[in-house]
PDB file of N, CA and C in Angstrom:
ATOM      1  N   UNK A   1      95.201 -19.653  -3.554  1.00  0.00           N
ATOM      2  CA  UNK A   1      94.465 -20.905  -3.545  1.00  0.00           C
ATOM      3  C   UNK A   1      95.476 -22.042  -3.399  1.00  0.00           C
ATOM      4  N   UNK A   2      95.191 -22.723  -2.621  1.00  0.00           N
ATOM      5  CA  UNK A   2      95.841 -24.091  -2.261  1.00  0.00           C
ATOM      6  C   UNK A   2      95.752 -25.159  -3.638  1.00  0.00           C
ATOM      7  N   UNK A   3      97.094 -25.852  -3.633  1.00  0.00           N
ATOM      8  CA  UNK A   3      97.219 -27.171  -4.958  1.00  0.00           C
ATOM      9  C   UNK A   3      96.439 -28.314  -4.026  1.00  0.00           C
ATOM     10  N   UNK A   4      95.492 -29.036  -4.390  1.00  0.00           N
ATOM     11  CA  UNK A   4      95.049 -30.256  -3.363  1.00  0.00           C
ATOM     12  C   UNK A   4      95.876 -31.170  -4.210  1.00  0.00           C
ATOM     13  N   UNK A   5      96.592 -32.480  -4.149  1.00  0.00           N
ATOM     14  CA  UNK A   5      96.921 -33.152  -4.264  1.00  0.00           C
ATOM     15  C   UNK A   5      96.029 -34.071  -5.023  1.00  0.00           C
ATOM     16  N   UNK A   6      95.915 -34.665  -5.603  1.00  0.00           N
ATOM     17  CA  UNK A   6      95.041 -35.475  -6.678  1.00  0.00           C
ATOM     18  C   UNK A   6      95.274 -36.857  -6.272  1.00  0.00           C
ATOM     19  N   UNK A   7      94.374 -37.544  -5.744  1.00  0.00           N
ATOM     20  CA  UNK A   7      94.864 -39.030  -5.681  1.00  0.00           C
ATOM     21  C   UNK A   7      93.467 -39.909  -5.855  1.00  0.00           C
ATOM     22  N   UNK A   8      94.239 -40.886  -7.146  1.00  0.00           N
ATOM     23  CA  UNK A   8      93.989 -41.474  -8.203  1.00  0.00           C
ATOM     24  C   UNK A   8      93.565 -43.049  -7.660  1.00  0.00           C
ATOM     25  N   UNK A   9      92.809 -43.352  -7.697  1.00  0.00           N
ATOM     26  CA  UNK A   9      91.992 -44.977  -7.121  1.00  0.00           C
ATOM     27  C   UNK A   9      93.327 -45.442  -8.229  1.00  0.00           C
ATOM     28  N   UNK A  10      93.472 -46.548  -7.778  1.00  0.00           N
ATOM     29  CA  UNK A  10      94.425 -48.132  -8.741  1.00  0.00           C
ATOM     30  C   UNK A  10      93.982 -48.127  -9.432  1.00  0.00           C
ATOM     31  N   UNK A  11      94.727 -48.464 -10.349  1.00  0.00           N
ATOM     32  CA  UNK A  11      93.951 -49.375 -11.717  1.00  0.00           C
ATOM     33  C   UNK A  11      93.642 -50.266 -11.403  1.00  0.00           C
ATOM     34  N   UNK A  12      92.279 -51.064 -11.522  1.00  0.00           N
ATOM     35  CA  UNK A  12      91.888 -52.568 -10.952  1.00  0.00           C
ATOM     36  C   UNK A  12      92.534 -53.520 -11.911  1.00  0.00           C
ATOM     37  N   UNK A  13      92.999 -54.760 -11.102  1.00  0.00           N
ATOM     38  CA  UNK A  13      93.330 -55.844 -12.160  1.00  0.00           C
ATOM     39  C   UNK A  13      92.321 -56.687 -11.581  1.00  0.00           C
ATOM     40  N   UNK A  14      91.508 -56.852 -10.876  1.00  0.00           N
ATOM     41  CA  UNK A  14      90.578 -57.800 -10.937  1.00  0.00           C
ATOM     42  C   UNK A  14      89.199 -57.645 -10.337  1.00  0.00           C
ATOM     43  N   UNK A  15      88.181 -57.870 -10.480  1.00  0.00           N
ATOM     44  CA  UNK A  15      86.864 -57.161 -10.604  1.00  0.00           C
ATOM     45  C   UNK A  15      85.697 -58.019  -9.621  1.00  0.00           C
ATOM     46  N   UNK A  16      84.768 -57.979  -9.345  1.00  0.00           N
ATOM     47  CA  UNK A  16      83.442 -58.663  -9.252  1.00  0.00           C
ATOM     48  C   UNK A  16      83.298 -58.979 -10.225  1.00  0.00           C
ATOM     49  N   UNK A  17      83.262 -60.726 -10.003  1.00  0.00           N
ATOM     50  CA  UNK A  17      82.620 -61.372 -11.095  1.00  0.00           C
ATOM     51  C   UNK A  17      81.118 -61.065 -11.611  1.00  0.00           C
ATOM     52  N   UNK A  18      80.899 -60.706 -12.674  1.00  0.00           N
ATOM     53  CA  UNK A  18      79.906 -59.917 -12.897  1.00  0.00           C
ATOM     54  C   UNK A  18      78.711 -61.162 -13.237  1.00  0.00           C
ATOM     55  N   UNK A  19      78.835 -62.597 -13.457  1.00  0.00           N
ATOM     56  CA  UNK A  19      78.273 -63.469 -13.400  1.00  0.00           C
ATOM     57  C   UNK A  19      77.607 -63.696 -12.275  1.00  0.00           C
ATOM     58  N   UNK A  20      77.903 -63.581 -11.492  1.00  0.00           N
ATOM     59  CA  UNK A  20      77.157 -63.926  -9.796  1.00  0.00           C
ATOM     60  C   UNK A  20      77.177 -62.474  -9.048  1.00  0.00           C
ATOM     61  N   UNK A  21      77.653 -61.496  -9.631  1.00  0.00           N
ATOM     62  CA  UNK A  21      77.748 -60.306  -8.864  1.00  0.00           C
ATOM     63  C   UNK A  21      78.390 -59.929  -7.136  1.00  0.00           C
ATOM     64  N   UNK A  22      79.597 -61.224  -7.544  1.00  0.00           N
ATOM     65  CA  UNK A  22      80.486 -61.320  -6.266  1.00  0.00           C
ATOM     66  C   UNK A  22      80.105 -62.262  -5.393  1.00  0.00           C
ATOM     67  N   UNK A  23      78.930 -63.011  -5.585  1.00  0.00           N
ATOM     68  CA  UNK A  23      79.064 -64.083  -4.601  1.00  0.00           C
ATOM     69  C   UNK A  23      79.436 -65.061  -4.616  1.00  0.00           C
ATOM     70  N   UNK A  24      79.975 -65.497  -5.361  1.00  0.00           N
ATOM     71  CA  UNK A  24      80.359 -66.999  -5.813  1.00  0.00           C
ATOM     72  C   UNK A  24      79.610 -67.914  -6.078  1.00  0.00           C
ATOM     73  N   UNK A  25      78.194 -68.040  -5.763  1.00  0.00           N
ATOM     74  CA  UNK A  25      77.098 -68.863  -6.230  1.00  0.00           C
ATOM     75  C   UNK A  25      75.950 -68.207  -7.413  1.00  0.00           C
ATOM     76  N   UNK A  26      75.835 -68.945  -7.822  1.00  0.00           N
ATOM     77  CA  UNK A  26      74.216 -68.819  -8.921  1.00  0.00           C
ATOM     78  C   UNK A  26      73.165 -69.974  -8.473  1.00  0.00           C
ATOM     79  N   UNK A  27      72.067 -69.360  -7.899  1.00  0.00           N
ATOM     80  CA  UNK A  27      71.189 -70.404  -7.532  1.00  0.00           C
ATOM     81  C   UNK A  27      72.024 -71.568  -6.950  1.00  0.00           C
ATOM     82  N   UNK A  28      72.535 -71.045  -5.700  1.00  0.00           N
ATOM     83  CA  UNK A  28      72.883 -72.195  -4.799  1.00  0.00           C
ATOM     84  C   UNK A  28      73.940 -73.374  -5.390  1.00  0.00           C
ATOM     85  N   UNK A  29      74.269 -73.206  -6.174  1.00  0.00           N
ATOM     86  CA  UNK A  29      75.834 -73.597  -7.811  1.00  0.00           C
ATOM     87  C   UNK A  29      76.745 -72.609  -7.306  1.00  0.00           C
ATOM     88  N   UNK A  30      78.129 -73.512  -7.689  1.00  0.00           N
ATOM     89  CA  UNK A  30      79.147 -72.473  -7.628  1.00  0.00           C
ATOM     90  C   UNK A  30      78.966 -72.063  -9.226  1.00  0.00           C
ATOM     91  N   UNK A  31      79.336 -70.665  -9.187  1.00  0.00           N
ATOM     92  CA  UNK A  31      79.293 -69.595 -10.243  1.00  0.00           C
ATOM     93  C   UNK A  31      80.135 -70.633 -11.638  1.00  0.00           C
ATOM     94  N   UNK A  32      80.208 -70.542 -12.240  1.00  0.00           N
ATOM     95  CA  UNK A  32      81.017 -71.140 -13.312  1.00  0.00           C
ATOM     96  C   UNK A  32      82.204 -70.544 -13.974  1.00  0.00           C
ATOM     97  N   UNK A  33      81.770 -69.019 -13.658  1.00  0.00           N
ATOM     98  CA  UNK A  33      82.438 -68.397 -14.603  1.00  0.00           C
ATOM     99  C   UNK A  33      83.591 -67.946 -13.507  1.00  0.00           C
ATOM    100  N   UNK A  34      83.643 -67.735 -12.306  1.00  0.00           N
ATOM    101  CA  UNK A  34      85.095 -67.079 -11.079  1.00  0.00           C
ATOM    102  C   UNK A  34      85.049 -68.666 -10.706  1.00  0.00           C
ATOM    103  N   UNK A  35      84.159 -70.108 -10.527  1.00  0.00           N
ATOM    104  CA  UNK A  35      84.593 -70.661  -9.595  1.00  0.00           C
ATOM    105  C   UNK A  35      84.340 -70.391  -8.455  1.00  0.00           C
ATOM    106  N   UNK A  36      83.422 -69.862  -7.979  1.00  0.00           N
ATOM    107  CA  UNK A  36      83.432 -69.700  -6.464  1.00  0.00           C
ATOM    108  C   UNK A  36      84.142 -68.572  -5.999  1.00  0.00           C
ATOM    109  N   UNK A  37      85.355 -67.849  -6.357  1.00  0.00           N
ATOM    110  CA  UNK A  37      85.965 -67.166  -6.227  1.00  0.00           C
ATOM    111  C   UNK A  37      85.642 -65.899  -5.795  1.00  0.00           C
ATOM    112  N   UNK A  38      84.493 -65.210  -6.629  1.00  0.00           N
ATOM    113  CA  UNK A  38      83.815 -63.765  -6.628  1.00  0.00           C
ATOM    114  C   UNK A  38      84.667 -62.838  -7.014  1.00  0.00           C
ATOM    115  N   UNK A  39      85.815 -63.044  -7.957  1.00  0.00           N
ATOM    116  CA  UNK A  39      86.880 -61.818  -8.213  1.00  0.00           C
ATOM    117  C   UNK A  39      86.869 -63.149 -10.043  1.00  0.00           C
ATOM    118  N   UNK A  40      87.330 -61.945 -10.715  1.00  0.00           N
ATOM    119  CA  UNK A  40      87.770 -62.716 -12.033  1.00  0.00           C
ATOM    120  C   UNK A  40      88.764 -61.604 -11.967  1.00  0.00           C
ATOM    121  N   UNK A  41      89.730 -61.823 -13.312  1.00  0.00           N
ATOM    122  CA  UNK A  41      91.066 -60.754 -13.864  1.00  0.00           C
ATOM    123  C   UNK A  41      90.308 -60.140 -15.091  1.00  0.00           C
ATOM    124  N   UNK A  42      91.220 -59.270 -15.567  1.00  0.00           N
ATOM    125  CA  UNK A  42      90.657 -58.353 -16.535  1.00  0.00           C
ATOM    126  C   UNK A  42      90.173 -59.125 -17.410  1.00  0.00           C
ATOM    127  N   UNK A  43      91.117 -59.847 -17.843  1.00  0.00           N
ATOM    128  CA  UNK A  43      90.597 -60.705 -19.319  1.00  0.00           C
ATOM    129  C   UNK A  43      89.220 -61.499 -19.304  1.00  0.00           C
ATOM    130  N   UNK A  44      89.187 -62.222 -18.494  1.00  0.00           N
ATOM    131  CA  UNK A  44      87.861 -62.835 -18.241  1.00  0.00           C
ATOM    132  C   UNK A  44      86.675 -62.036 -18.023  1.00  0.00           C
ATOM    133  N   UNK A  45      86.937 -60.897 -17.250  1.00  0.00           N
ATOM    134  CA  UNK A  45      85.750 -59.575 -17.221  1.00  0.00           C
ATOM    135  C   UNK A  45      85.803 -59.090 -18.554  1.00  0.00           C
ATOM    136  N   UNK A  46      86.521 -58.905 -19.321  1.00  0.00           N
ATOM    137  CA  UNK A  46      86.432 -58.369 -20.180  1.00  0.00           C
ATOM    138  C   UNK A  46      86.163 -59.125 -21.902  1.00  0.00           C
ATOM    139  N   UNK A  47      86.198 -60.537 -21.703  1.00  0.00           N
ATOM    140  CA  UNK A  47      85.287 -61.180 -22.433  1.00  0.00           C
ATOM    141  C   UNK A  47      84.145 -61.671 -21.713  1.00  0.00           C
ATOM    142  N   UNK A  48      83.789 -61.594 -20.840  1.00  0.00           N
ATOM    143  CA  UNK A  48      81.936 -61.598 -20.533  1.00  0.00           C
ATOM    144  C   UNK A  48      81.443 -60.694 -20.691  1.00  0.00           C
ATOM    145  N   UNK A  49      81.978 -59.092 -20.727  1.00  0.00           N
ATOM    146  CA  UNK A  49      81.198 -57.618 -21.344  1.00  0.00           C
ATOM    147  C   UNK A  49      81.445 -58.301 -22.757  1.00  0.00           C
ATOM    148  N   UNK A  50      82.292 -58.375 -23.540  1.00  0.00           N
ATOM    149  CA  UNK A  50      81.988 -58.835 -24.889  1.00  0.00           C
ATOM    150  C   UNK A  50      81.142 -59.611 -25.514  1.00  0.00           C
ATOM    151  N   UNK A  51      80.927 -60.736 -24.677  1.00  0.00           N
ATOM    152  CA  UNK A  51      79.995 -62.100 -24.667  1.00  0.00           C
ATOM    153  C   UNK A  51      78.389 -61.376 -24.718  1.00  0.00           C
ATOM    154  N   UNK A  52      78.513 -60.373 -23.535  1.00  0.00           N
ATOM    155  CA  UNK A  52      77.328 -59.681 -22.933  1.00  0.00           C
ATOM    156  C   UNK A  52      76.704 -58.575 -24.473  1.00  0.00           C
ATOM    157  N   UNK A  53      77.952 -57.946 -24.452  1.00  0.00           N
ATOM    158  CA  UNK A  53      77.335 -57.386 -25.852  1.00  0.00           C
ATOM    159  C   UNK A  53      76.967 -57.814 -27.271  1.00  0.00           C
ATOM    160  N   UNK A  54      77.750 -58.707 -27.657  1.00  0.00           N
ATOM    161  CA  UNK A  54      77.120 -60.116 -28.569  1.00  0.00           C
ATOM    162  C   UNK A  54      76.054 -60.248 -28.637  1.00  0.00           C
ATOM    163  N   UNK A  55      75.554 -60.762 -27.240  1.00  0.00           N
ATOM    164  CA  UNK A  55      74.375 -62.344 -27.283  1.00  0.00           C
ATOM    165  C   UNK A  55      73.409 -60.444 -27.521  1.00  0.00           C
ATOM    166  N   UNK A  56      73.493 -59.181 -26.659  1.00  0.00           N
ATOM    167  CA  UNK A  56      72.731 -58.256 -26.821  1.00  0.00           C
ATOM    168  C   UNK A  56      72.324 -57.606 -28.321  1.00  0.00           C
ATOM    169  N   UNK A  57      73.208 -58.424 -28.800  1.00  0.00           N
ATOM    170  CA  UNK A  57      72.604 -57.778 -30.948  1.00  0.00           C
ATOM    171  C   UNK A  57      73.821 -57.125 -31.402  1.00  0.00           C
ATOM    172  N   UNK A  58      74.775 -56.269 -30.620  1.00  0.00           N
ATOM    173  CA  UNK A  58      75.996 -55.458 -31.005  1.00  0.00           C
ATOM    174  C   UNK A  58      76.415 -56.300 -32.249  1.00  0.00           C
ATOM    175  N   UNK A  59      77.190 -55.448 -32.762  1.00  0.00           N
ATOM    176  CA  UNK A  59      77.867 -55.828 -34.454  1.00  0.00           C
ATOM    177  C   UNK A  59      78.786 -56.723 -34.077  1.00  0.00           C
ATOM    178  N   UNK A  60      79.106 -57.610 -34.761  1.00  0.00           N
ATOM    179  CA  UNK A  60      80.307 -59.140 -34.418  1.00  0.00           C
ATOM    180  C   UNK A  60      81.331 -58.438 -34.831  1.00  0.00           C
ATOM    181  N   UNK A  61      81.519 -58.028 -36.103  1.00  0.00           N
ATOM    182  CA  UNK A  61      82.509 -57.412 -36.214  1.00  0.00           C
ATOM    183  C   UNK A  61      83.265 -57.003 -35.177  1.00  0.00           C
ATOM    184  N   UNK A  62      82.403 -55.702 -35.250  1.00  0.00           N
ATOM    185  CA  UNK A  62      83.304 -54.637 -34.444  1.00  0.00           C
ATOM    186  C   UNK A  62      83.555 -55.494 -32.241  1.00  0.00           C
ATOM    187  N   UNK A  63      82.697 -56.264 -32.337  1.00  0.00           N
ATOM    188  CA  UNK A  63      82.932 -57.022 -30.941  1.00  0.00           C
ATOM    189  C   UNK A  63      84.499 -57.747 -31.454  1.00  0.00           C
ATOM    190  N   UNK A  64      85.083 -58.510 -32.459  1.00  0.00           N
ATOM    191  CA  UNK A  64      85.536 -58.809 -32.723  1.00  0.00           C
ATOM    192  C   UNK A  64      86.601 -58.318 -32.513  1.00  0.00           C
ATOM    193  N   UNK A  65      87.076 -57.012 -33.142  1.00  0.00           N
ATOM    194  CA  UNK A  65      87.724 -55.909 -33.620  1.00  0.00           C
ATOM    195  C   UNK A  65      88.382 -55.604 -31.708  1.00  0.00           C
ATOM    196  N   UNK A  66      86.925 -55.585 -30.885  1.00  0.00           N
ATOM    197  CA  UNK A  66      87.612 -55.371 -29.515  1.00  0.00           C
ATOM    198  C   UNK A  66      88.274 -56.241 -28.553  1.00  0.00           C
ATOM    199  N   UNK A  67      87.528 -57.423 -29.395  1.00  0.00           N
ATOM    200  CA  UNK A  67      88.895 -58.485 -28.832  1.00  0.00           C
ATOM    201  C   UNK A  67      89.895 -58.705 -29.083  1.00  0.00           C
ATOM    202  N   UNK A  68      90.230 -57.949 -30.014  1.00  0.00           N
ATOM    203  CA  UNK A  68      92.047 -58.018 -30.015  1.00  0.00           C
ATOM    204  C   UNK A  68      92.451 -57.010 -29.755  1.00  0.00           C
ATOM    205  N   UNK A  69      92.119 -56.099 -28.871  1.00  0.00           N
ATOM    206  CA  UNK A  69      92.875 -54.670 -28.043  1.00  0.00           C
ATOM    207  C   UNK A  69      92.220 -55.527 -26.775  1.00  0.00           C
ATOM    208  N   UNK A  70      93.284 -54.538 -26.010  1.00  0.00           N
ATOM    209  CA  UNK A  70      92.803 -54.754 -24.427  1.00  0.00           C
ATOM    210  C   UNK A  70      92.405 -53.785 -24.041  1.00  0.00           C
ATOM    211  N   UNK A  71      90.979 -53.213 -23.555  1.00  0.00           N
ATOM    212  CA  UNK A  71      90.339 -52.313 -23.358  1.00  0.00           C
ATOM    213  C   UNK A  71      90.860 -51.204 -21.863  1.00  0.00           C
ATOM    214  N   UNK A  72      90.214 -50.160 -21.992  1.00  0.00           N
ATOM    215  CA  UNK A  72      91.145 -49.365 -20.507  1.00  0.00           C
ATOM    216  C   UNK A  72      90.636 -49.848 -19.180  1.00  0.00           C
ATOM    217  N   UNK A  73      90.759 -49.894 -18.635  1.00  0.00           N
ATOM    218  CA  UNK A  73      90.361 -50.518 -17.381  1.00  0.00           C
ATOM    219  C   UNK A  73      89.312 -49.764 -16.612  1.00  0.00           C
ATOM    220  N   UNK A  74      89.377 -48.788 -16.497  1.00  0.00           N
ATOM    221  CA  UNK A  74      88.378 -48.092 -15.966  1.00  0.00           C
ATOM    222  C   UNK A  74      87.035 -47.879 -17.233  1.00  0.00           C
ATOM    223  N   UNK A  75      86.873 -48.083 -18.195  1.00  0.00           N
ATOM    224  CA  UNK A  75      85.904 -47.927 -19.222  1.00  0.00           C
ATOM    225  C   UNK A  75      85.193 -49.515 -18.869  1.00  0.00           C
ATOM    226  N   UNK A  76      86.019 -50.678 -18.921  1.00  0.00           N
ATOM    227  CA  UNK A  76      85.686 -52.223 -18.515  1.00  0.00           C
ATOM    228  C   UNK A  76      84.587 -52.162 -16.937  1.00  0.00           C
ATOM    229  N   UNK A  77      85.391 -51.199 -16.351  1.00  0.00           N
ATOM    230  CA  UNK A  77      84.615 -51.144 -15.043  1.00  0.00           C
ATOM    231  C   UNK A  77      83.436 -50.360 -15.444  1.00  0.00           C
ATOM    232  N   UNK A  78      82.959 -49.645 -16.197  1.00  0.00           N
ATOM    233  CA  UNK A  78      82.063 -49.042 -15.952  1.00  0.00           C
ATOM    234  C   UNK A  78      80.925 -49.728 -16.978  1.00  0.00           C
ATOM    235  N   UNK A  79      81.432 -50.620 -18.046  1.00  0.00           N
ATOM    236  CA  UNK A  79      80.751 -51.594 -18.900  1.00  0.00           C
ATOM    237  C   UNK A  79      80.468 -52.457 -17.514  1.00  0.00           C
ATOM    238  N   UNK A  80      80.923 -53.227 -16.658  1.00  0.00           N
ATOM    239  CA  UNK A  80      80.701 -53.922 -15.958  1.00  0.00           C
ATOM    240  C   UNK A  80      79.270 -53.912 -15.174  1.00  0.00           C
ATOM    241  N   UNK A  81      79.636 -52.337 -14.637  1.00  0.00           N
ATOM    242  CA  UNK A  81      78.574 -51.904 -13.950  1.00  0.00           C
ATOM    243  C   UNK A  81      77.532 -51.294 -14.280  1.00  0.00           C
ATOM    244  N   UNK A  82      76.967 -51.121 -14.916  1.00  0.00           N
ATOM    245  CA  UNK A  82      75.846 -51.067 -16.166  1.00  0.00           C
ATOM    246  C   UNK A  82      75.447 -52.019 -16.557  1.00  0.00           C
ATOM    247  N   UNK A  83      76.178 -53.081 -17.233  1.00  0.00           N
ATOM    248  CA  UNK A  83      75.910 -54.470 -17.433  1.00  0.00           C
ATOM    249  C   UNK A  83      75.061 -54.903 -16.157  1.00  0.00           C
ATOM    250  N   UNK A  84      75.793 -55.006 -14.894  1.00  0.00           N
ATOM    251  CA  UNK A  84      75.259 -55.648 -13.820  1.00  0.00           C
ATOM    252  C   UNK A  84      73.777 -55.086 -13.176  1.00  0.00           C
ATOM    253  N   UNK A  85      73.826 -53.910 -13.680  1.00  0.00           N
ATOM    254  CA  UNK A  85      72.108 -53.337 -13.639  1.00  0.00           C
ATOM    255  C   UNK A  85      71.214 -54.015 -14.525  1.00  0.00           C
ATOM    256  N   UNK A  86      71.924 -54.036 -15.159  1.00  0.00           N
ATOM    257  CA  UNK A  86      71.049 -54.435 -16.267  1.00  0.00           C
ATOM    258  C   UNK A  86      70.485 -56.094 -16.143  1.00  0.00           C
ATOM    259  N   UNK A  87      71.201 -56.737 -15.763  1.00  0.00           N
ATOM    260  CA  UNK A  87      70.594 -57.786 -15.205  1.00  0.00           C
ATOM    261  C   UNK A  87      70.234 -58.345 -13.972  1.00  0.00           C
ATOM    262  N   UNK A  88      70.307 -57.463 -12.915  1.00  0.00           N
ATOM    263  CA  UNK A  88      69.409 -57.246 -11.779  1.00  0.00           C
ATOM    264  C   UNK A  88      68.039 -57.820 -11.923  1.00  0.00           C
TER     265      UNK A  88
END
């Protein structure tokens, strides 16, 4: 049996803004949260999943607790995208 070679997507450092869902506008507004941009960096994606789980009832605490680690990047992406169904 043949070894296939394994190759591994990047680690993302910067995401679809999950506020406008990459377009840079909200109702015809530039987005607030990228600026127009349609890309944010980890940190900013990764306090609007926090924000997102908050305002959703999650424990403060423990939201708390995850803002002072920096979460894995690929787990952020997949909070992202779930999130973004979710408000479809």
């Amino acid at each position: 049996m043949r070894h296939l070679p394994i190759i591994l997507s990047p680690i993302p450092t910067r995401y679809h803004c999950p506020q406008c869902n990459g377009n840079g506008e909200i109702n015809q507004e530039i987005c607030p949260l990228c600026s127009g941009a349609k890309w944010v960096d980890i940190s900013t994606a990764t306090n609007w999943v926090l924000d997102m789980m908050e305002s959703q009832g999650c424990d403060t605490s423990e939201i708390n607790e995850l803002r002072e680690t920096t979460p894995d990047p690929l787990t952020l992406g997949l909070f992202l995208e779930l999130l973004s169904r979710v408000n479809k």
